[in-house]
ModelCIF file with pLDDT and N, C-alpha, C, O atoms, coordinates in Angstrom:
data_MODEL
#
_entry.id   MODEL 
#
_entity.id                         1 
_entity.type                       polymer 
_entity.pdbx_number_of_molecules   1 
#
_entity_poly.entity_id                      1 
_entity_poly.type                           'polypeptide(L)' 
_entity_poly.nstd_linkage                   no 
_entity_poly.nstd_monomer                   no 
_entity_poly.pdbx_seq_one_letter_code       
;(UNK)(UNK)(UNK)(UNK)(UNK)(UNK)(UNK)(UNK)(UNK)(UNK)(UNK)(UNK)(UNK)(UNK)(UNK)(UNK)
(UNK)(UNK)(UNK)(UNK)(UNK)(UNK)(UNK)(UNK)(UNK)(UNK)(UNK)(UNK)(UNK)(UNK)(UNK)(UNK)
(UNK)(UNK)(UNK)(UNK)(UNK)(UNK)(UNK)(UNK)(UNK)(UNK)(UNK)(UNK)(UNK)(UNK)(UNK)
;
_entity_poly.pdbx_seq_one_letter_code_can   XXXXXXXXXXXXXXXXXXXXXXXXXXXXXXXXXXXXXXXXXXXXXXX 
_entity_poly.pdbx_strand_id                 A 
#
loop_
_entity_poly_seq.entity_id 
_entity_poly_seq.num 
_entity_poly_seq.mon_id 
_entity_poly_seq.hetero 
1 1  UNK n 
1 2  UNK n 
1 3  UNK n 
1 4  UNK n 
1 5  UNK n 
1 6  UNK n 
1 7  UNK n 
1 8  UNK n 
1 9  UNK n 
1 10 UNK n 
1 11 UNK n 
1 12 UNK n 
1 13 UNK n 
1 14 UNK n 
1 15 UNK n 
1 16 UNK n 
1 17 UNK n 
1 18 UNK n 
1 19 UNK n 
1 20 UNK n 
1 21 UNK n 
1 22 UNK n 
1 23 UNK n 
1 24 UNK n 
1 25 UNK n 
1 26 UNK n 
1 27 UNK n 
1 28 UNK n 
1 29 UNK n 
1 30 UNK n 
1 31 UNK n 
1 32 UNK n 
1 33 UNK n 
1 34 UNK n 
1 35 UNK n 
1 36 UNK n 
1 37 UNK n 
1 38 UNK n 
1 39 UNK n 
1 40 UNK n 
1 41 UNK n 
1 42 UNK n 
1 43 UNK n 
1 44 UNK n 
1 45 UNK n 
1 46 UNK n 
1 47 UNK n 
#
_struct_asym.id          A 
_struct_asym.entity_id   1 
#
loop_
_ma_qa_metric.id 
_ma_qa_metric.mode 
_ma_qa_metric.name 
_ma_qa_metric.software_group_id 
_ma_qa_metric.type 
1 global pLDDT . pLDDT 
2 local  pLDDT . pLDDT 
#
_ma_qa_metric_global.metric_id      1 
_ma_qa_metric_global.metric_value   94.04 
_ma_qa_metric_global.model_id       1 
_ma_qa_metric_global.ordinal_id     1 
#
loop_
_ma_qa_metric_local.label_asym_id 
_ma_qa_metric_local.label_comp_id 
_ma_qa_metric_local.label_seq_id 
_ma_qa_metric_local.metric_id 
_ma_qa_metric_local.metric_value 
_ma_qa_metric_local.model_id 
_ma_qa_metric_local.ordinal_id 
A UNK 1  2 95.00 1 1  
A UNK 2  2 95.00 1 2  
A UNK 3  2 93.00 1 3  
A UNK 4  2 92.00 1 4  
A UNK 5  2 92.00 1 5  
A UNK 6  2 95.00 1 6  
A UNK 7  2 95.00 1 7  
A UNK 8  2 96.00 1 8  
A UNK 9  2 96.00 1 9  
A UNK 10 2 96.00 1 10 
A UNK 11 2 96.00 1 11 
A UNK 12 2 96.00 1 12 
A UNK 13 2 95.00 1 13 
A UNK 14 2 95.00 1 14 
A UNK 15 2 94.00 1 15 
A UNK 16 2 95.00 1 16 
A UNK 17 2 95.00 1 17 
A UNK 18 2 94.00 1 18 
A UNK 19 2 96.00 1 19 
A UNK 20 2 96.00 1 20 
A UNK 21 2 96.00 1 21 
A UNK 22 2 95.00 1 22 
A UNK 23 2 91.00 1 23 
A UNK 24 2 88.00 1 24 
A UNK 25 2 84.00 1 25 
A UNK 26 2 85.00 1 26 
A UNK 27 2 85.00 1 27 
A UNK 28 2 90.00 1 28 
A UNK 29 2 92.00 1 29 
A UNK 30 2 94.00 1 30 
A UNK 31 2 94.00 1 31 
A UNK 32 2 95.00 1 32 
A UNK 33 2 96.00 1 33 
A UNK 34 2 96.00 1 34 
A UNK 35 2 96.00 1 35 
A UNK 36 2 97.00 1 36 
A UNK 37 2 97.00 1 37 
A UNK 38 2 96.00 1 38 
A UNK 39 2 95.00 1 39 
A UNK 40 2 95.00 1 40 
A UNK 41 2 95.00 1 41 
A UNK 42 2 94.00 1 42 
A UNK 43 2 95.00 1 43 
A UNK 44 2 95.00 1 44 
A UNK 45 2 96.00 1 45 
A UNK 46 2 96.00 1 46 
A UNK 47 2 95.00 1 47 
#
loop_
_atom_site.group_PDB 
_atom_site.id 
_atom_site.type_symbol 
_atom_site.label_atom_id 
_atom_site.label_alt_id 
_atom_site.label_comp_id 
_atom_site.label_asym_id 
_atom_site.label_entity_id 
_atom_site.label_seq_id 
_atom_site.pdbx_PDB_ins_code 
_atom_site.Cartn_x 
_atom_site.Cartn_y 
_atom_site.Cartn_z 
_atom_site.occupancy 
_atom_site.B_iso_or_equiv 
_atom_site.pdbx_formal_charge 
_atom_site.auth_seq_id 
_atom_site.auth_comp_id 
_atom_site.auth_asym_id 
_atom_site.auth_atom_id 
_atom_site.pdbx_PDB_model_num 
ATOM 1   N N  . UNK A 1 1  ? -27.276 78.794 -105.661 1.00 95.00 ? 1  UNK A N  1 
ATOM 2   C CA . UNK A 1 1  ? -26.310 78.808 -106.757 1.00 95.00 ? 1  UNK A CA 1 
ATOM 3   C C  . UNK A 1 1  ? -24.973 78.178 -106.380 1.00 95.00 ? 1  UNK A C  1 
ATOM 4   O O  . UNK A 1 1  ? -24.333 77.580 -107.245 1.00 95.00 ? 1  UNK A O  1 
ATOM 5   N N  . UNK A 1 2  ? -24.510 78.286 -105.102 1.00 95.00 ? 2  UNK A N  1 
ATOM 6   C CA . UNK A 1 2  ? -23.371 78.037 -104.647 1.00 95.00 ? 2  UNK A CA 1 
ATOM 7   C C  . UNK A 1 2  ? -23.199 76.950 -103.888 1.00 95.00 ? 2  UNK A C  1 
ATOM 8   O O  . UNK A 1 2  ? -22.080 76.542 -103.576 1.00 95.00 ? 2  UNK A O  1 
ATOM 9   N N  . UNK A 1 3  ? -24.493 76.292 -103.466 1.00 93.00 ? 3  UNK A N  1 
ATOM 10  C CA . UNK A 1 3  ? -24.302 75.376 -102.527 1.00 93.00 ? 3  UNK A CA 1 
ATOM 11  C C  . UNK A 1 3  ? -23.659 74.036 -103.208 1.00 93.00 ? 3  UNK A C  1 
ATOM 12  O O  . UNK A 1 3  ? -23.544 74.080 -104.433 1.00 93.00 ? 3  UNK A O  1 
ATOM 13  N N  . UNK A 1 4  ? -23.167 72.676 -102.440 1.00 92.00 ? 4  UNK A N  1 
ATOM 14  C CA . UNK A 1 4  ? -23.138 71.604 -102.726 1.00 92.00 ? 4  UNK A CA 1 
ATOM 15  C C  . UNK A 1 4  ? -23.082 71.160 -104.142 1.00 92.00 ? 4  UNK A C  1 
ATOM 16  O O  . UNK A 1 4  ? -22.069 71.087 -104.837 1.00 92.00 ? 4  UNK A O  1 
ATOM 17  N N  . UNK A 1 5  ? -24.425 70.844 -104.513 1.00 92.00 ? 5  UNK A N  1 
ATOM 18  C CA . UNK A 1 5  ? -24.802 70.288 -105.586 1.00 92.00 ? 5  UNK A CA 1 
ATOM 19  C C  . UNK A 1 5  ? -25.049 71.300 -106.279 1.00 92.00 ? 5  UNK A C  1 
ATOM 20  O O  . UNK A 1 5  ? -25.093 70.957 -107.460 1.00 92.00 ? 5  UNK A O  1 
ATOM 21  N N  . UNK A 1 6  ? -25.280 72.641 -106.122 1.00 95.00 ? 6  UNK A N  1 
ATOM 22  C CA . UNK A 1 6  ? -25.727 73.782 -106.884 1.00 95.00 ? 6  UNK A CA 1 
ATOM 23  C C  . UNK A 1 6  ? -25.284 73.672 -108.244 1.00 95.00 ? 6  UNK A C  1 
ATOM 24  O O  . UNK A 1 6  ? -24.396 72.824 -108.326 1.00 95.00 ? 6  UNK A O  1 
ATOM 25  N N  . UNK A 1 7  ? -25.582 74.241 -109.412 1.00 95.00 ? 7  UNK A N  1 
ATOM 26  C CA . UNK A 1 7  ? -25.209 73.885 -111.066 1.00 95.00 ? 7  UNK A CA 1 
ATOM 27  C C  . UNK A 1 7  ? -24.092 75.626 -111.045 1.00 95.00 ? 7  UNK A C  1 
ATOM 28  O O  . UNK A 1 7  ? -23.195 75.527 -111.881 1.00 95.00 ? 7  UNK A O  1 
ATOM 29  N N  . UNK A 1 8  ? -24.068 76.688 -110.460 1.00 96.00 ? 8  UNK A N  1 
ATOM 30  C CA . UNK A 1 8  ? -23.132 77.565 -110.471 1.00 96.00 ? 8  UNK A CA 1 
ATOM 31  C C  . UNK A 1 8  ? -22.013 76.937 -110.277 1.00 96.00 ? 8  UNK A C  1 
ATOM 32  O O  . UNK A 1 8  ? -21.038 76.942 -111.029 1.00 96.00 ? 8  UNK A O  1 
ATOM 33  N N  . UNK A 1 9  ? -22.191 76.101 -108.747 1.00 96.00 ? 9  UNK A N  1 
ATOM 34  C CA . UNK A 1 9  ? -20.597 75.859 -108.267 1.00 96.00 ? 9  UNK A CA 1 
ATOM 35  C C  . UNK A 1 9  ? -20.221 75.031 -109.367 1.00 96.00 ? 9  UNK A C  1 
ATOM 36  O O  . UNK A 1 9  ? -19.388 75.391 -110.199 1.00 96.00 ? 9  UNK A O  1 
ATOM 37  N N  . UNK A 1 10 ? -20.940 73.693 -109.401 1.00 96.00 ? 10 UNK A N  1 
ATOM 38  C CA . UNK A 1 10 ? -20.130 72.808 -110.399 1.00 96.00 ? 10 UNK A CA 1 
ATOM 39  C C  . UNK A 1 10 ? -19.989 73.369 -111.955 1.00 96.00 ? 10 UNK A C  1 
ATOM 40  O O  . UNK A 1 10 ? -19.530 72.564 -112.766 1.00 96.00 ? 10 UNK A O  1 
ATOM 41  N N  . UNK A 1 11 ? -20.277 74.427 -112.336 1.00 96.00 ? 11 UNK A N  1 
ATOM 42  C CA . UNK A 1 11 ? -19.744 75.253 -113.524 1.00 96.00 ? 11 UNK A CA 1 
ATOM 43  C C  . UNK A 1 11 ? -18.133 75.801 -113.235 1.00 96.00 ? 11 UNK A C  1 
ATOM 44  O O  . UNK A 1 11 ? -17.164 75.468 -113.918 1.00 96.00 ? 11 UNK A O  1 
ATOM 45  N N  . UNK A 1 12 ? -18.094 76.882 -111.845 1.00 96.00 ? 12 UNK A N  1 
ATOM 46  C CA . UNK A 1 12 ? -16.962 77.198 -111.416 1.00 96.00 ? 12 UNK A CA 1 
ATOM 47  C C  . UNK A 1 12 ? -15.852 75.859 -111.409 1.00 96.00 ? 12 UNK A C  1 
ATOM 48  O O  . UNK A 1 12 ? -14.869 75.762 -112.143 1.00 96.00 ? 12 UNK A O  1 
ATOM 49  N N  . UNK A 1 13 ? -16.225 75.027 -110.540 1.00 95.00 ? 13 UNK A N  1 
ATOM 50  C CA . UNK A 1 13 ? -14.748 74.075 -110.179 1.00 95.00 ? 13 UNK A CA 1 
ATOM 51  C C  . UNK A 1 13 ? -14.680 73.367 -110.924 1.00 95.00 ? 13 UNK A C  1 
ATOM 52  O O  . UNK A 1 13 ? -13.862 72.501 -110.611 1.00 95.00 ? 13 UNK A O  1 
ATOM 53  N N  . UNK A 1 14 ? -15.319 73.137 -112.267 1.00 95.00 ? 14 UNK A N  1 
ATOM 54  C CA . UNK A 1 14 ? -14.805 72.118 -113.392 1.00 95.00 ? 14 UNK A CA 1 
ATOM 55  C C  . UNK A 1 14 ? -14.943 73.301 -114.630 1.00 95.00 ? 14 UNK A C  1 
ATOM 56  O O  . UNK A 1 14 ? -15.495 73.088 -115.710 1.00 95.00 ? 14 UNK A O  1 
ATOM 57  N N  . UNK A 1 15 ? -14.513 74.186 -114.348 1.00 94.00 ? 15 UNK A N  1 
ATOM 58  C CA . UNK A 1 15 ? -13.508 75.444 -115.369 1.00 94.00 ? 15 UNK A CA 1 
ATOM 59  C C  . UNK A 1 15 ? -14.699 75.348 -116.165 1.00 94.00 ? 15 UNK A C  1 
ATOM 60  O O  . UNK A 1 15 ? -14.326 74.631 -117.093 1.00 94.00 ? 15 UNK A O  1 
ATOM 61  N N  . UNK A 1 16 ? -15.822 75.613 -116.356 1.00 95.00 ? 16 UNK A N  1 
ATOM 62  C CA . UNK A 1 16 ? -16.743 74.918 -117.509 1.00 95.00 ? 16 UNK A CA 1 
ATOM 63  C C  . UNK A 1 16 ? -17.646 76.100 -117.410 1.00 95.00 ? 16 UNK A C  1 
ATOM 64  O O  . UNK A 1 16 ? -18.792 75.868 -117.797 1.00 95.00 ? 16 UNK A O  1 
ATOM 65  N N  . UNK A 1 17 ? -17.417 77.297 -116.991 1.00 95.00 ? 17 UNK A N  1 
ATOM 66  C CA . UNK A 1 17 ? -18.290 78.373 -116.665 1.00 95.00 ? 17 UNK A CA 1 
ATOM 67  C C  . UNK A 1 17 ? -18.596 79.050 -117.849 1.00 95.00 ? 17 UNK A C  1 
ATOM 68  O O  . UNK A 1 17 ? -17.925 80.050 -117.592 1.00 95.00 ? 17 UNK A O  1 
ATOM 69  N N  . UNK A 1 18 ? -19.142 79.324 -119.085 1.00 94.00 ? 18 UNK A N  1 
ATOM 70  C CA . UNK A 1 18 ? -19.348 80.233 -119.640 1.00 94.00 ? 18 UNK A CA 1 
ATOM 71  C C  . UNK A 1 18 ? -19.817 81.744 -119.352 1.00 94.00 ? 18 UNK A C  1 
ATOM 72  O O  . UNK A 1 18 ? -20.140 81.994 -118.190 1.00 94.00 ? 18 UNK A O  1 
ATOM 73  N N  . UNK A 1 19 ? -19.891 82.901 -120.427 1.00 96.00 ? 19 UNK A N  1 
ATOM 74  C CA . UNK A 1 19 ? -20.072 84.042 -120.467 1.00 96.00 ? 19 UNK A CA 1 
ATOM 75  C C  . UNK A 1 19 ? -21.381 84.138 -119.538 1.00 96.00 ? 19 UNK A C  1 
ATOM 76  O O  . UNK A 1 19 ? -22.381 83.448 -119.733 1.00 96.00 ? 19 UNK A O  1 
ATOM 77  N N  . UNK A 1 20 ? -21.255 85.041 -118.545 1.00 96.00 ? 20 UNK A N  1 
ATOM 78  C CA . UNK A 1 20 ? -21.960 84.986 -117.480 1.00 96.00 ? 20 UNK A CA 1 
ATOM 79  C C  . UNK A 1 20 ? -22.583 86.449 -116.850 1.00 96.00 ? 20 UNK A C  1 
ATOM 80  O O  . UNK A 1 20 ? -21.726 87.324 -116.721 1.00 96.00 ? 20 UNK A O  1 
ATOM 81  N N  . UNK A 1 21 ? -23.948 86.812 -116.450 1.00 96.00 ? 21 UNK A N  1 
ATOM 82  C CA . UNK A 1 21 ? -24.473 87.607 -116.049 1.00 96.00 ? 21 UNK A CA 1 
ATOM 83  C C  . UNK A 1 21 ? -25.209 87.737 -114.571 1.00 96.00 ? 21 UNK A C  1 
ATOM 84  O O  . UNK A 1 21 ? -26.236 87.061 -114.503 1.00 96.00 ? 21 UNK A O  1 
ATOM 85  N N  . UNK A 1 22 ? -24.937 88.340 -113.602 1.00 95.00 ? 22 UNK A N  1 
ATOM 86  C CA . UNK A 1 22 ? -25.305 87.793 -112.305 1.00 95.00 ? 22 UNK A CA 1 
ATOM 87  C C  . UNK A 1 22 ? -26.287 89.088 -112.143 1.00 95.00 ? 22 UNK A C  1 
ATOM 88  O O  . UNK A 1 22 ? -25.841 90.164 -112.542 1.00 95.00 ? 22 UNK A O  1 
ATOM 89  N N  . UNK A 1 23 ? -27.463 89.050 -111.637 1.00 91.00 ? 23 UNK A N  1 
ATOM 90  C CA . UNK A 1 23 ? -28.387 89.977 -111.316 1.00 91.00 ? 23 UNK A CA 1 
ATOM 91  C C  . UNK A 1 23 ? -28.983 89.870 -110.066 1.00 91.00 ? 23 UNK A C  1 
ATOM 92  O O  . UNK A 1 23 ? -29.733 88.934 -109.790 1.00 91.00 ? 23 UNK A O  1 
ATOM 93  N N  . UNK A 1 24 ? -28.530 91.317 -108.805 1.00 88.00 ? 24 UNK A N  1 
ATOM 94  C CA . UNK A 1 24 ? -29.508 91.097 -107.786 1.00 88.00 ? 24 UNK A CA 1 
ATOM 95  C C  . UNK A 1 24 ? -29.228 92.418 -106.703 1.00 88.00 ? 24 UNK A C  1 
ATOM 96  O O  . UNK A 1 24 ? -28.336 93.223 -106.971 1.00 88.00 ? 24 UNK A O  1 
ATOM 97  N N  . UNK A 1 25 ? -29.938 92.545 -105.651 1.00 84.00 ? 25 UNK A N  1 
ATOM 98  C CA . UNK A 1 25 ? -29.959 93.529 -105.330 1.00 84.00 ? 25 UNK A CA 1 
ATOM 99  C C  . UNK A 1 25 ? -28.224 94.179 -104.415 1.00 84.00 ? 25 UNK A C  1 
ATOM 100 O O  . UNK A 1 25 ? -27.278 93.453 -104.111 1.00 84.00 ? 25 UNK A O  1 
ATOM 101 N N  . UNK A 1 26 ? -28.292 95.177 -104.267 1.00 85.00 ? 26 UNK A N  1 
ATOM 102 C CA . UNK A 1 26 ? -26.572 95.797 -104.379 1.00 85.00 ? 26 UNK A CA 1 
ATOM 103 C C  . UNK A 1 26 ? -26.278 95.244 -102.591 1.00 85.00 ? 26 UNK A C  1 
ATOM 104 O O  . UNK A 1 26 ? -27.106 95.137 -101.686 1.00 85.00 ? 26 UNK A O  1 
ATOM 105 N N  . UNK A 1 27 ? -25.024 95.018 -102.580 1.00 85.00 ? 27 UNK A N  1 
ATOM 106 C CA . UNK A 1 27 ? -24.433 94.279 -101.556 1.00 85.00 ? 27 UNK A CA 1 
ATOM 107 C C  . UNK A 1 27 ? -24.495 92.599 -101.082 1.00 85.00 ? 27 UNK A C  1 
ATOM 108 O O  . UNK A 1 27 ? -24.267 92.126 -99.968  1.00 85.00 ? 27 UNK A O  1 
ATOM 109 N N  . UNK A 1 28 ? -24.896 91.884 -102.374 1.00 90.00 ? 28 UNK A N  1 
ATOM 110 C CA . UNK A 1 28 ? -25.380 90.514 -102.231 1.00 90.00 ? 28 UNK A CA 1 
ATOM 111 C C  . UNK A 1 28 ? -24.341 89.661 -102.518 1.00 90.00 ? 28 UNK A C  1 
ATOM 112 O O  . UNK A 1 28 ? -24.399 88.439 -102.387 1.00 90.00 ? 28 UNK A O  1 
ATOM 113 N N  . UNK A 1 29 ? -23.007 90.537 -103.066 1.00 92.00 ? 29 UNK A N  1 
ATOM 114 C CA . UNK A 1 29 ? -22.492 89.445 -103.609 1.00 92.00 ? 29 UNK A CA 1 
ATOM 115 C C  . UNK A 1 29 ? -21.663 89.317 -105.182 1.00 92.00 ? 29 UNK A C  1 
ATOM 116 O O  . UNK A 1 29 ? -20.638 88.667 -105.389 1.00 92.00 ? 29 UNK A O  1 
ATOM 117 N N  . UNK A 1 30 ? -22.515 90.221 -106.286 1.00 94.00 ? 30 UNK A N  1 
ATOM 118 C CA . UNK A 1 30 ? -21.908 90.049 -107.202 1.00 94.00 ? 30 UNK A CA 1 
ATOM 119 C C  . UNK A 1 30 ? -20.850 90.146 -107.270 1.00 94.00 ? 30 UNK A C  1 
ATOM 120 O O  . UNK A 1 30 ? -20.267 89.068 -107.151 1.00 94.00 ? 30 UNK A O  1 
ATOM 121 N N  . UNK A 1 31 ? -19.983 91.327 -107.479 1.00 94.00 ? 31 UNK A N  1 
ATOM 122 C CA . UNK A 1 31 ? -18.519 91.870 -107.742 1.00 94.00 ? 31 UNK A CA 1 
ATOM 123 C C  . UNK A 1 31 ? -17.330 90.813 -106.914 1.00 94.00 ? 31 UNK A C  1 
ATOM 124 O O  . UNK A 1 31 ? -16.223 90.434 -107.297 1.00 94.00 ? 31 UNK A O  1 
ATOM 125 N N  . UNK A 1 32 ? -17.891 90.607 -105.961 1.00 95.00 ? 32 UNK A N  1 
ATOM 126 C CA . UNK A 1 32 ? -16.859 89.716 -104.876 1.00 95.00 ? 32 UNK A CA 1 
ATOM 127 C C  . UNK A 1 32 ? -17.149 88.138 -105.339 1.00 95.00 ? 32 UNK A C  1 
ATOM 128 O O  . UNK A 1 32 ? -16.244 87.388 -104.975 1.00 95.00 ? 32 UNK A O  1 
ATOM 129 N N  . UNK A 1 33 ? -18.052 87.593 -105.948 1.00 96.00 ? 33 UNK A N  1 
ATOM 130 C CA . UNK A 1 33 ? -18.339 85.692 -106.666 1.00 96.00 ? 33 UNK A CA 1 
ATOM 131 C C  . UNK A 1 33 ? -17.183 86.297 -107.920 1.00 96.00 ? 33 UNK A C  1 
ATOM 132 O O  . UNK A 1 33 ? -16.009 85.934 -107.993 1.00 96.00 ? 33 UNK A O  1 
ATOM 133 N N  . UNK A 1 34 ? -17.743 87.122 -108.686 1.00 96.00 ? 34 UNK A N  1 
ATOM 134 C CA . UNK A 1 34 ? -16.642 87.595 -110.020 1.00 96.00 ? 34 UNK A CA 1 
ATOM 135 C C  . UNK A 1 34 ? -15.343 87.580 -109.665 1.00 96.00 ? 34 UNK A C  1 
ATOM 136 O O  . UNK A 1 34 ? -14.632 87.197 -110.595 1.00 96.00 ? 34 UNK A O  1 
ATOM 137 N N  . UNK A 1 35 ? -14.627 87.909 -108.459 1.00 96.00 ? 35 UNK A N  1 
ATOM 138 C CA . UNK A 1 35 ? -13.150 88.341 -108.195 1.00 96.00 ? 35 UNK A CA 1 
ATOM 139 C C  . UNK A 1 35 ? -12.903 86.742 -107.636 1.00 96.00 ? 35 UNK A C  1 
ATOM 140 O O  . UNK A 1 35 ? -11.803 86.201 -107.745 1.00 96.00 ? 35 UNK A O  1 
ATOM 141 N N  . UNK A 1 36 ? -13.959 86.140 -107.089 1.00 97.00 ? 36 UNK A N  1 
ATOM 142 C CA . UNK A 1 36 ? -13.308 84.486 -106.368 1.00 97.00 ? 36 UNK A CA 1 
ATOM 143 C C  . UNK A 1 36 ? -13.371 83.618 -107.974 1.00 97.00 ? 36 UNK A C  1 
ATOM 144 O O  . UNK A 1 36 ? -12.415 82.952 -108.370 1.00 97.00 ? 36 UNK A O  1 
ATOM 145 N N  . UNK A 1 37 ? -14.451 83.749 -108.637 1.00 97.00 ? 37 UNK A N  1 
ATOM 146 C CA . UNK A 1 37 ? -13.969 82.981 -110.269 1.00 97.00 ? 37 UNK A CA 1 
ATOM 147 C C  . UNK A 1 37 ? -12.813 83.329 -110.632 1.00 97.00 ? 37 UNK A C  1 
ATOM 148 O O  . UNK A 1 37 ? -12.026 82.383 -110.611 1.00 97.00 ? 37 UNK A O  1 
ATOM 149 N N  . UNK A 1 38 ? -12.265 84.544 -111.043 1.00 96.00 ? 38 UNK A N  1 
ATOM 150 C CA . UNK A 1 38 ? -11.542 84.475 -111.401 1.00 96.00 ? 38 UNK A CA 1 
ATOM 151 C C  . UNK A 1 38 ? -9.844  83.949 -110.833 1.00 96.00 ? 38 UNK A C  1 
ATOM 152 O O  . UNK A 1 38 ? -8.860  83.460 -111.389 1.00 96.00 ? 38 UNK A O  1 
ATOM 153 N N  . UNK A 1 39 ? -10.219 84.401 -109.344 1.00 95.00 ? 39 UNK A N  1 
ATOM 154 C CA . UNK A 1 39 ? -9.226  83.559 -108.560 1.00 95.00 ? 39 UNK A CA 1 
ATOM 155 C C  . UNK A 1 39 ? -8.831  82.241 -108.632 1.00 95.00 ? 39 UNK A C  1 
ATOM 156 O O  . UNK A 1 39 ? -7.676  81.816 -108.660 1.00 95.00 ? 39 UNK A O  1 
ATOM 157 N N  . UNK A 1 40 ? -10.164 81.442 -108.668 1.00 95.00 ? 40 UNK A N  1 
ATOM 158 C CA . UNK A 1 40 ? -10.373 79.934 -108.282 1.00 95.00 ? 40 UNK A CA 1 
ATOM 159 C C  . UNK A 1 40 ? -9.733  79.408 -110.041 1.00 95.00 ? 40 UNK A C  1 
ATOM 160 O O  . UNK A 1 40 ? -9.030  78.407 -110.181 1.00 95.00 ? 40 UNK A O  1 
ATOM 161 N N  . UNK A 1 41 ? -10.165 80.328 -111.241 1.00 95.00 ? 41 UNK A N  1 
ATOM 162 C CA . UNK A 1 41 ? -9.743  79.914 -112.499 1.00 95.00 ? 41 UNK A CA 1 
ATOM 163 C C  . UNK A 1 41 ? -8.558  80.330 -112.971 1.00 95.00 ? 41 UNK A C  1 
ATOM 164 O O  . UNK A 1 41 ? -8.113  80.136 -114.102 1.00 95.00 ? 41 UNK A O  1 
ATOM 165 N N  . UNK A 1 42 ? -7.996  80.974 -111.975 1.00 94.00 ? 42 UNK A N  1 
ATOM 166 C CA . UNK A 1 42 ? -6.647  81.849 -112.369 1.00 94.00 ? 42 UNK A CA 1 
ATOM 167 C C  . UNK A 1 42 ? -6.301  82.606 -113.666 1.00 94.00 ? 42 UNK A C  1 
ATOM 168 O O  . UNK A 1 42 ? -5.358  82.398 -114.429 1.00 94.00 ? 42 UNK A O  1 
ATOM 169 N N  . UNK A 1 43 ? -7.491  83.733 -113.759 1.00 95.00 ? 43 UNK A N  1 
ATOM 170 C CA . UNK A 1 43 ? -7.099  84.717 -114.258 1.00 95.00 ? 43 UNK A CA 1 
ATOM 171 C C  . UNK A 1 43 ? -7.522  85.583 -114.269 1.00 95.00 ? 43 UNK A C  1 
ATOM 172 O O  . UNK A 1 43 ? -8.573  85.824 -113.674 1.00 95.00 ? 43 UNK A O  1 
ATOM 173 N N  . UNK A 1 44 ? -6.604  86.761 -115.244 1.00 95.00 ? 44 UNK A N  1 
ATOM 174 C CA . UNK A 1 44 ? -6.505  88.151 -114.947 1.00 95.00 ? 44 UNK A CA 1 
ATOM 175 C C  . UNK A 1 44 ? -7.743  88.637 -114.745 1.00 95.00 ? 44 UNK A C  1 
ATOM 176 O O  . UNK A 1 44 ? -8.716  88.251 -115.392 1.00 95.00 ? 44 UNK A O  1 
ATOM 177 N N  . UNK A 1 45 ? -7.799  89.747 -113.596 1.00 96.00 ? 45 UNK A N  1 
ATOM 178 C CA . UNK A 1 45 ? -8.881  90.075 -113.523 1.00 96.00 ? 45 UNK A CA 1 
ATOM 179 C C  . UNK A 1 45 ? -9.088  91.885 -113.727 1.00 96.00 ? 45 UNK A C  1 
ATOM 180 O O  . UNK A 1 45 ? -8.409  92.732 -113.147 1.00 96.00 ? 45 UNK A O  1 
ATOM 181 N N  . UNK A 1 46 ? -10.037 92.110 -114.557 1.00 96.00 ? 46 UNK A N  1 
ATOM 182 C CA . UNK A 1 46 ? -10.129 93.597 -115.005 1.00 96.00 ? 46 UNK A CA 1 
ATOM 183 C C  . UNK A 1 46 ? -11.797 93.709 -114.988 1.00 96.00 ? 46 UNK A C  1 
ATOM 184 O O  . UNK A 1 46 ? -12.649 93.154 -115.681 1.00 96.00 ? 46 UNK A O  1 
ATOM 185 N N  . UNK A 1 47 ? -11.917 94.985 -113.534 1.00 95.00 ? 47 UNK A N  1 
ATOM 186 C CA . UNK A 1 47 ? -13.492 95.306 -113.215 1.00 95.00 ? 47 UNK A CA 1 
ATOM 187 C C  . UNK A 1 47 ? -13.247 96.384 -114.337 1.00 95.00 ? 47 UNK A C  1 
ATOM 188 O O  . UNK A 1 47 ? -14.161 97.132 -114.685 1.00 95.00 ? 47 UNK A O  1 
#
């Protein structure tokens, strides 16, 4: 999802991400990709 050419990243760094659902097993990752989008897109962020 994240690599290089991956279609996640290039959603993230060209702001182009729509409404989004991430599914997988607990400690992989979700909550912490959610807090760097919103970083990388600069904004507010409310878990």
């Amino acid at each position: 999802l994240l690599g290089d050419s991956a279609i996640l990243r290039k959603l993230i760094t060209t702001d182009t991400l729509s409404h989004t659902f991430f599914y997988g097993p607990p400690g992989c990752g979700k909550t912490t990709l959610a807090r760097v989008i919103a970083t990388l897109l600069d904004k507010p962020f409310y878990e």
